[in-house]
N, C-alpha and C. Protein backbone atom coordinates (compact mmCIF):
# COMPACT_ATOMS: atom_id res chain seq x y z
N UNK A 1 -139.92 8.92 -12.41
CA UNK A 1 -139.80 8.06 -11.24
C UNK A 1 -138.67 8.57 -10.35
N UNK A 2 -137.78 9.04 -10.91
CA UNK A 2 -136.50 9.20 -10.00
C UNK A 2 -136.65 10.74 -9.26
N UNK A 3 -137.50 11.58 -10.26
CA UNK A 3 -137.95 13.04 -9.42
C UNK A 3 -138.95 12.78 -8.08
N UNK A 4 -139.62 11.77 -8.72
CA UNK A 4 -141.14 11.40 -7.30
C UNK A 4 -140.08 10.88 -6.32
N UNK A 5 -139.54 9.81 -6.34
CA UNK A 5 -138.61 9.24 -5.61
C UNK A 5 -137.55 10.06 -4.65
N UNK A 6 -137.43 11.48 -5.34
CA UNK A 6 -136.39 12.25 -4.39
C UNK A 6 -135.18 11.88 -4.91
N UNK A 7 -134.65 10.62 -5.81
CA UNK A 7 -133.30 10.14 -6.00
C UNK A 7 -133.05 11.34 -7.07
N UNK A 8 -131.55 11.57 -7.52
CA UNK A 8 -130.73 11.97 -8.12
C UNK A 8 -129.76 10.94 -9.43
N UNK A 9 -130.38 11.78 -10.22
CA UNK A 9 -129.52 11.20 -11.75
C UNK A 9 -128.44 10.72 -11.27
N UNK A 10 -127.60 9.63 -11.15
CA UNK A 10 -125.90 9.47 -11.32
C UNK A 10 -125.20 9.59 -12.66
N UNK A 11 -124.22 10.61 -12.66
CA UNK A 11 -123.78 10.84 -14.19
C UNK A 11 -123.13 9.88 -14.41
N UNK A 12 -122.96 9.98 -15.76
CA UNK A 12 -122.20 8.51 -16.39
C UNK A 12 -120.57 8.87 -16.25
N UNK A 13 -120.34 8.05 -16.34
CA UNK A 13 -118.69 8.47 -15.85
C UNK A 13 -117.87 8.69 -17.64
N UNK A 14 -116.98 9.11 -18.32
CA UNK A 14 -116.32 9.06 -19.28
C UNK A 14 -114.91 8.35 -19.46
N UNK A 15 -114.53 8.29 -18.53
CA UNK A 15 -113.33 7.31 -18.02
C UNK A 15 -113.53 5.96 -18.45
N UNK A 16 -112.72 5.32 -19.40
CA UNK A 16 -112.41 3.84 -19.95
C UNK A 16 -112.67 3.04 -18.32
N UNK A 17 -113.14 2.29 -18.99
CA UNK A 17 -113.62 0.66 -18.02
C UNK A 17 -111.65 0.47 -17.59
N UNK A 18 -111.35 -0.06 -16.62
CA UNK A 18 -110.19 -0.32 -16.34
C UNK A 18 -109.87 -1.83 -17.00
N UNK A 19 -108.91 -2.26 -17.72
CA UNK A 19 -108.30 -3.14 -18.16
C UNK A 19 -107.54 -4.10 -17.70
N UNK A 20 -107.53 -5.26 -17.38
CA UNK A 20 -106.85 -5.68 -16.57
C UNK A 20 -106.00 -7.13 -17.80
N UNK A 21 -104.74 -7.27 -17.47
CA UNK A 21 -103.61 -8.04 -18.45
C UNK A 21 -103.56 -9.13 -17.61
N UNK A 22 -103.39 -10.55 -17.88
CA UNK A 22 -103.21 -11.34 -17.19
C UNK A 22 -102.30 -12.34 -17.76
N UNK A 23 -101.06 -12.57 -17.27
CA UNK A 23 -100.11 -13.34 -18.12
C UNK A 23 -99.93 -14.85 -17.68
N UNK A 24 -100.48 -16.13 -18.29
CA UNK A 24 -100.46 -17.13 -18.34
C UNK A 24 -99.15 -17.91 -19.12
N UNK A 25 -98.39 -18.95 -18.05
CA UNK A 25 -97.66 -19.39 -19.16
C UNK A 25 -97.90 -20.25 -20.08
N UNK A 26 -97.40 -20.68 -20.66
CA UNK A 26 -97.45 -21.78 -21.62
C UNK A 26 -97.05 -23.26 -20.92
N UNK A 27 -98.03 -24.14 -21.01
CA UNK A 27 -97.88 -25.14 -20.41
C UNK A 27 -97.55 -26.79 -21.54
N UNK A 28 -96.46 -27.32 -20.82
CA UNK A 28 -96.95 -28.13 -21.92
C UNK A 28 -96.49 -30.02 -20.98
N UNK A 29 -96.42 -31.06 -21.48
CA UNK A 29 -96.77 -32.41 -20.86
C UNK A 29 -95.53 -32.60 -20.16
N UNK A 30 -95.27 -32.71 -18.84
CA UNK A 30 -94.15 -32.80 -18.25
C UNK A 30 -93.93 -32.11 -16.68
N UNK A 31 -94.69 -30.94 -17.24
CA UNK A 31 -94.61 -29.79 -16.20
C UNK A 31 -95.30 -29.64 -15.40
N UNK A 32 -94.68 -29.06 -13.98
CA UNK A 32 -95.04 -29.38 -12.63
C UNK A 32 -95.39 -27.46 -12.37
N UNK A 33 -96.44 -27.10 -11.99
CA UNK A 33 -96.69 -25.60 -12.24
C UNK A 33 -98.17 -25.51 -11.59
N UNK A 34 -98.39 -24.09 -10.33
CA UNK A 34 -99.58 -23.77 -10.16
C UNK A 34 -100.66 -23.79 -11.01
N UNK A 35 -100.09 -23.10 -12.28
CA UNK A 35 -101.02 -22.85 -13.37
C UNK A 35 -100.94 -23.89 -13.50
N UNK A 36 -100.64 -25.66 -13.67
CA UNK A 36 -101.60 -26.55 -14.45
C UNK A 36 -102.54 -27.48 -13.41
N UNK A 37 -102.59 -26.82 -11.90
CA UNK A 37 -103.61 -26.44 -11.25
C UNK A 37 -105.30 -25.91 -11.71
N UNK A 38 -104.86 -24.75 -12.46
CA UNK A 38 -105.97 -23.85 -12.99
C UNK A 38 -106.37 -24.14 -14.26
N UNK A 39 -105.29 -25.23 -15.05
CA UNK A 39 -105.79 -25.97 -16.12
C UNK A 39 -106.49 -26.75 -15.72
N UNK A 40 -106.19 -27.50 -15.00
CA UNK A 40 -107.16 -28.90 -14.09
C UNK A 40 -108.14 -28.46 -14.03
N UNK A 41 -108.46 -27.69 -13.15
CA UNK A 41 -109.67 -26.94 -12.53
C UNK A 41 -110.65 -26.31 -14.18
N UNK A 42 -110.05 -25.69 -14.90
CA UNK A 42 -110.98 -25.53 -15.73
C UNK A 42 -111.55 -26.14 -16.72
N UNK A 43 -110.68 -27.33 -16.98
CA UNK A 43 -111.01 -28.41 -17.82
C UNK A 43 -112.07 -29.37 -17.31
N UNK A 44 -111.95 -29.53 -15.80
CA UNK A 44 -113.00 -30.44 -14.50
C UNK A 44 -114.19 -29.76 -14.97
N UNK A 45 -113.68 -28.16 -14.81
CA UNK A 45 -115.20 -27.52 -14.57
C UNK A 45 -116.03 -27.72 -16.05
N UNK A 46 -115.61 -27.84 -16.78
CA UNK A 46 -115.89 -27.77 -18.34
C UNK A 46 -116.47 -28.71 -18.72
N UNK A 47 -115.98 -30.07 -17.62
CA UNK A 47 -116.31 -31.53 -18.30
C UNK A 47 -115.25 -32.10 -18.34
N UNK A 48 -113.99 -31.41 -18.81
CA UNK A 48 -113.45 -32.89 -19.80
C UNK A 48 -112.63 -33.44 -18.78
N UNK A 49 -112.63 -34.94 -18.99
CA UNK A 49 -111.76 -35.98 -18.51
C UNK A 49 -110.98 -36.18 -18.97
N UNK A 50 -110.47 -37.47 -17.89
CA UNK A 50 -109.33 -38.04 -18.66
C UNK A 50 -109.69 -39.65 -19.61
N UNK A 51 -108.68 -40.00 -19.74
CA UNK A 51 -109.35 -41.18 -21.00
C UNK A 51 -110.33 -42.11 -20.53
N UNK A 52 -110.44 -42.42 -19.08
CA UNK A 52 -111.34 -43.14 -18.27
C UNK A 52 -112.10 -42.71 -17.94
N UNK A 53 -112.72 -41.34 -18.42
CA UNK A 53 -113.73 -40.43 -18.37
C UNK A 53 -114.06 -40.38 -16.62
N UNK A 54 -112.98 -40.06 -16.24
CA UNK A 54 -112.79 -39.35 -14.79
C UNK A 54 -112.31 -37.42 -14.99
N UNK A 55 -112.90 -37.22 -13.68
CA UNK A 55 -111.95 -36.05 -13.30
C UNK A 55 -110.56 -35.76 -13.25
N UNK A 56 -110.25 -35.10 -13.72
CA UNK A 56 -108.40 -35.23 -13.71
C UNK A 56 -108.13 -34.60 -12.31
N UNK A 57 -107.32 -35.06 -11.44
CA UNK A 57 -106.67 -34.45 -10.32
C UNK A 57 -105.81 -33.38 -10.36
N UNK A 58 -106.47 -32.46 -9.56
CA UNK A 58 -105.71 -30.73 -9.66
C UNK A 58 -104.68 -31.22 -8.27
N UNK A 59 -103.47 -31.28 -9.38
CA UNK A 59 -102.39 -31.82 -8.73
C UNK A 59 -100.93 -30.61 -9.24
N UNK A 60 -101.27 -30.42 -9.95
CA UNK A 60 -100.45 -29.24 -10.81
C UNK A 60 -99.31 -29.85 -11.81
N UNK A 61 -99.18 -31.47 -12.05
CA UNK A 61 -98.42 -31.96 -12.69
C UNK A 61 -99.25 -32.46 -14.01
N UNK A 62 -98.99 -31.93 -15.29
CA UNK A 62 -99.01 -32.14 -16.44
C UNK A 62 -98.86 -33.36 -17.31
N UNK A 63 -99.82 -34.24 -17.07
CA UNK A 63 -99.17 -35.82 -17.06
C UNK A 63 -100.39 -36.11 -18.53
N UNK A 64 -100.23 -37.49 -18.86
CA UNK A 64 -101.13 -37.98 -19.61
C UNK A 64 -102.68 -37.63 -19.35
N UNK A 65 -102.94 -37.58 -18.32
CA UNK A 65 -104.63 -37.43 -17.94
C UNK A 65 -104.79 -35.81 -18.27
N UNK A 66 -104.18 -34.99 -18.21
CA UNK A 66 -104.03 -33.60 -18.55
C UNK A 66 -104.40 -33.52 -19.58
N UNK A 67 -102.90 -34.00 -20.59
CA UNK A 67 -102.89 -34.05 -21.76
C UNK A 67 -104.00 -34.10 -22.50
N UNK A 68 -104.75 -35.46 -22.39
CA UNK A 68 -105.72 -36.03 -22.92
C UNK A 68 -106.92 -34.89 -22.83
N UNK A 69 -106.82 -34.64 -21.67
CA UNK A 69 -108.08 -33.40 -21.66
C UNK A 69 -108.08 -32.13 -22.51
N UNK A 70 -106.74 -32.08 -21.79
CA UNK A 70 -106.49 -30.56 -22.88
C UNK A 70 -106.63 -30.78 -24.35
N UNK A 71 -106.19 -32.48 -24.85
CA UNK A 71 -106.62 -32.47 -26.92
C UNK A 71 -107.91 -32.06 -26.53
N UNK A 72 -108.47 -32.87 -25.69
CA UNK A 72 -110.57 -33.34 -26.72
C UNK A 72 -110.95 -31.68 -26.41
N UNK A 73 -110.13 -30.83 -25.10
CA UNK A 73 -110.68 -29.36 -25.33
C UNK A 73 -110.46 -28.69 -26.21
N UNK A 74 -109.14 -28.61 -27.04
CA UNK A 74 -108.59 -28.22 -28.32
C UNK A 74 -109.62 -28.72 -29.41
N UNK A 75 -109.88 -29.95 -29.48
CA UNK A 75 -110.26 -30.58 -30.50
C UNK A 75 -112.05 -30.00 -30.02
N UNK A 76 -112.70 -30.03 -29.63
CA UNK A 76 -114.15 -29.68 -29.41
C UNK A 76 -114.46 -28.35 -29.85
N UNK A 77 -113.43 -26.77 -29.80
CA UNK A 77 -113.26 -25.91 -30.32
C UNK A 77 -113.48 -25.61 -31.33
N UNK A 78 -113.10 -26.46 -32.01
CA UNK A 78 -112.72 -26.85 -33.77
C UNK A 78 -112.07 -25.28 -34.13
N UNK A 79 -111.48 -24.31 -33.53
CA UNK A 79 -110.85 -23.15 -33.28
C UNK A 79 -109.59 -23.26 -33.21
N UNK A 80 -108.93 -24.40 -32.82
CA UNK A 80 -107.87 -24.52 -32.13
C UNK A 80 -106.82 -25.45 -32.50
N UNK A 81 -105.53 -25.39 -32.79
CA UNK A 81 -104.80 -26.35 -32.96
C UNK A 81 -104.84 -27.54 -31.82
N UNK A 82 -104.82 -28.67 -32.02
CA UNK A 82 -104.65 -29.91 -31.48
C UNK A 82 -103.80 -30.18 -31.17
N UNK A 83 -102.98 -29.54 -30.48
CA UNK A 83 -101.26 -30.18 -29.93
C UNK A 83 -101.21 -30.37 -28.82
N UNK A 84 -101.71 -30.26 -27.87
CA UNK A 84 -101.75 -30.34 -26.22
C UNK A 84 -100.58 -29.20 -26.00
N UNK A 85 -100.61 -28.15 -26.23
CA UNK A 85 -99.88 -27.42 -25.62
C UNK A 85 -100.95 -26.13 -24.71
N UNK A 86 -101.04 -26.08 -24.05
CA UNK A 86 -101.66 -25.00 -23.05
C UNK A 86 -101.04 -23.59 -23.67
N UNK A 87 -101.42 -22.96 -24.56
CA UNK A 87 -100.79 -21.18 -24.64
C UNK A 87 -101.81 -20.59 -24.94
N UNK A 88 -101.05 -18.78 -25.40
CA UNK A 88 -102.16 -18.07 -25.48
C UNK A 88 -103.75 -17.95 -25.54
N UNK A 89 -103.98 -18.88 -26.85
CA UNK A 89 -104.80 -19.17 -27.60
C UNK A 89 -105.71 -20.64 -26.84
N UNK A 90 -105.77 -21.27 -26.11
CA UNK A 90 -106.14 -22.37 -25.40
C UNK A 90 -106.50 -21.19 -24.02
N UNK A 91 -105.58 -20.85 -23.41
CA UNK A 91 -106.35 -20.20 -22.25
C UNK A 91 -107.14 -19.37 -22.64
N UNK A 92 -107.40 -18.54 -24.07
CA UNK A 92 -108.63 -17.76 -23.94
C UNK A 92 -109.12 -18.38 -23.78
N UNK A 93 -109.23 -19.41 -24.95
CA UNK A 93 -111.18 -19.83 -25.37
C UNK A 93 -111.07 -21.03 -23.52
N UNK A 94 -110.48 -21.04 -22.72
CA UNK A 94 -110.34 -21.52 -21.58
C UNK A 94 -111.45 -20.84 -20.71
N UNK A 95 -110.75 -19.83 -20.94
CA UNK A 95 -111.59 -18.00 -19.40
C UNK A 95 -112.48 -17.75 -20.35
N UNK A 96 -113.09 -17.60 -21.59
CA UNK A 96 -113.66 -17.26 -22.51
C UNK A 96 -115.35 -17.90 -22.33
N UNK A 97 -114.87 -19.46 -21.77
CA UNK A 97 -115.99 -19.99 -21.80
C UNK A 97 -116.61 -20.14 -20.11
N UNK A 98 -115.96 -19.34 -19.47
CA UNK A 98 -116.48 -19.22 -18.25
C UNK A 98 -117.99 -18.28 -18.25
């Protein structure tokens, strides 16, 4: 097909896929931070609420309605420690499940 066509093979390249590092902090109940913006936002997008089974407001402050979201996401994992702390391990399986 690609000889009838006139097109040309593209060689495969050997060069590693580029890698990209992305450093998230650690968030935890209290804290006022862009990133718990992007917690909001991915927990909304995910589903989880807050205890009144609302949307939590991407407000970037780390309050009870956060909290609450971030356990039942910990806890639904069954992967994950249950502490409401936002780190390493919470933002994968976070971007993971995008």
């Amino acid at each position: 097909v690609v000889k009838r066509a006139g097109l040309k093979k593209k060689a495969v390249s050997s060069k590693p896929a580029i890698k990209v590092t992305v450093s998230l902090p650690v968030l935890t109940k209290g804290m006022k931070h862009d990133s718990v913006k992007t917690l909001q936002m991915l927990l909304n997008g995910r589903g989880f609420e807050d205890a009144q089974e609302k949307p939590l407001a991407v407000d970037g402050s780390f309050g009870p309605a956060t909290l609450y979201a971030l356990k039942t996401f910990q806890d639904s994992t069954r992967k994950l420690e249950v502490d409401g702390v936002c780190g390493e391990e919470t933002w994968k399986a976070l971007l993971n499940a995008i």
